[in-house]
Protein backbone atom coordinates (compact mmCIF):
# COMPACT_ATOMS: atom_id res chain seq x y z
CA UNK A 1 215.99 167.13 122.70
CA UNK A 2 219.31 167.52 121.02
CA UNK A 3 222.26 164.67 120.77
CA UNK A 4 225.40 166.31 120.55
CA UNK A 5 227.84 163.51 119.10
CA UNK A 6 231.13 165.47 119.02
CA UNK A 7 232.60 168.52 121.73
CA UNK A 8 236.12 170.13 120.24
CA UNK A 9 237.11 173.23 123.04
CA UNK A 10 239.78 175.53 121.36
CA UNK A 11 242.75 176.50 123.75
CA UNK A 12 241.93 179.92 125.52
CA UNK A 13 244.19 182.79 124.82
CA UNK A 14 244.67 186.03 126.31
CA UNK A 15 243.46 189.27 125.18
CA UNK A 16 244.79 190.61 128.16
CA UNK A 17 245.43 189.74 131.65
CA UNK A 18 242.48 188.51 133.53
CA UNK A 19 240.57 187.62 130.60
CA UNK A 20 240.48 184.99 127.54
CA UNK A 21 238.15 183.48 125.10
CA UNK A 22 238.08 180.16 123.61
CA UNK A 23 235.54 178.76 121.21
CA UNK A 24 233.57 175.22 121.65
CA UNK A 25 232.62 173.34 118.25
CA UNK A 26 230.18 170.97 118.42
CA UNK A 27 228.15 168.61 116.11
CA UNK A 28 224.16 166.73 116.48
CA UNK A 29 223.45 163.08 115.78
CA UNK A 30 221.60 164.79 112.72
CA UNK A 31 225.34 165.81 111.27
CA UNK A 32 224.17 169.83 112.50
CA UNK A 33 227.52 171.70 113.44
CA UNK A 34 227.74 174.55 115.52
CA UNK A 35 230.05 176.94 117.93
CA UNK A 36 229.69 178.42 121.09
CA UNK A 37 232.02 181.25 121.55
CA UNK A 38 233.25 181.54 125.66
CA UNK A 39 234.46 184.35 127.30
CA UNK A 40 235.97 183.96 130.66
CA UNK A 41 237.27 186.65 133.11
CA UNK A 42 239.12 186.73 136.63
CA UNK A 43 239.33 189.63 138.86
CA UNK A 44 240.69 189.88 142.12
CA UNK A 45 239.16 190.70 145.15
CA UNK A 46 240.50 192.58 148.10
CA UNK A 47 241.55 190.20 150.75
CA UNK A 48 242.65 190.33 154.42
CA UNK A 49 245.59 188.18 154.95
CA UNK A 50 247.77 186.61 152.78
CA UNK A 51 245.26 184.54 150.26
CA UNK A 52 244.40 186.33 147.76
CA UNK A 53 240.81 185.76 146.79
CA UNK A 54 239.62 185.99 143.09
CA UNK A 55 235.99 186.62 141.67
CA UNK A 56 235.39 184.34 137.82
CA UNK A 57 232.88 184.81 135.54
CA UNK A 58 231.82 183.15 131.77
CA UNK A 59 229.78 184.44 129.35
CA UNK A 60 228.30 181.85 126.30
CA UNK A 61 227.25 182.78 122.90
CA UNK A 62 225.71 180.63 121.00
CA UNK A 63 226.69 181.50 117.72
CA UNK A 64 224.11 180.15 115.04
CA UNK A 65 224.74 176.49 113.06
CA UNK A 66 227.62 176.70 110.84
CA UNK A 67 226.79 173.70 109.02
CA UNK A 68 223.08 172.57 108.22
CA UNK A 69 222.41 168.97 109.16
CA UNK A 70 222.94 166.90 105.56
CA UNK A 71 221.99 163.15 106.67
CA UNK A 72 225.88 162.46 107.32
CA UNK A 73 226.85 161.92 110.73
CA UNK A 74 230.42 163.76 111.97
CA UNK A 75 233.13 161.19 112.97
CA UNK A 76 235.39 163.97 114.66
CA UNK A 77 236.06 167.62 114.82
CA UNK A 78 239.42 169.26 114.77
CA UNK A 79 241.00 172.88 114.92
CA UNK A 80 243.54 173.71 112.26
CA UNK A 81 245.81 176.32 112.67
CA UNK A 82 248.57 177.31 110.21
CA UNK A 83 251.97 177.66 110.78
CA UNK A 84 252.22 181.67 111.85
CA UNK A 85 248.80 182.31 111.20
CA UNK A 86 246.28 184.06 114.15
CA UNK A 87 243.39 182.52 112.55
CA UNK A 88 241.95 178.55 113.53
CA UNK A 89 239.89 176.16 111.00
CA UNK A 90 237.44 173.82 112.32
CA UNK A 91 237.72 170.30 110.22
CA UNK A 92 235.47 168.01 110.05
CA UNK A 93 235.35 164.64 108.33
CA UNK A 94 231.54 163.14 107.68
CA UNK A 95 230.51 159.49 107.05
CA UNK A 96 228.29 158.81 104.69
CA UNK A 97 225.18 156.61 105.84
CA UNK A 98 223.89 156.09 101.92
């Protein structure tokens, strides 16, 4: 069984209507980091009347560990994104145990 001590979800953005993706960081008790990448999607339906009905779906990927576990335990995670940048960095401070 696996601890997970930390969640972080990045906001979802579009890539186009109906669908987005947003990634999910998240690190062990053992200090192991990792990401789960989510795509979600909304379609609508046809309807009778005037509620329109919608069908969702989500897809997970488990991406592999991005950091190995190294006897440190992670105190928080946190996205950084630059000022007019499309690209996010996952921080992460550590605390030593030693």
């Amino acid at each position: 069984m696996v601890t997970v001590s930390c969640l972080l979800l990045s906001y979802g953005w579009d890539l186009h209507y109906g669908a987005g993706e947003s990634l999910l960081a998240f690190s062990t008790a053992k200090g192991n980091i990792g990401l789960v990448k989510v795509a979600q999607t909304l379609q609508s339906s046809p309807s009778i009347g005037l509620v329109q009905e919608y069908t969702t779906s989500a897809v997970f990927d488990v991406q592999g560990p991005i950091c190995e576990a190294d006897k440190r335990s992670v105190t928080a995670l946190s996205w950084i994104q630059p000022p007019r940048r499309n690209v996010r960095y996952l921080s992460f401070p550590t605390f030593s145990d030693a």
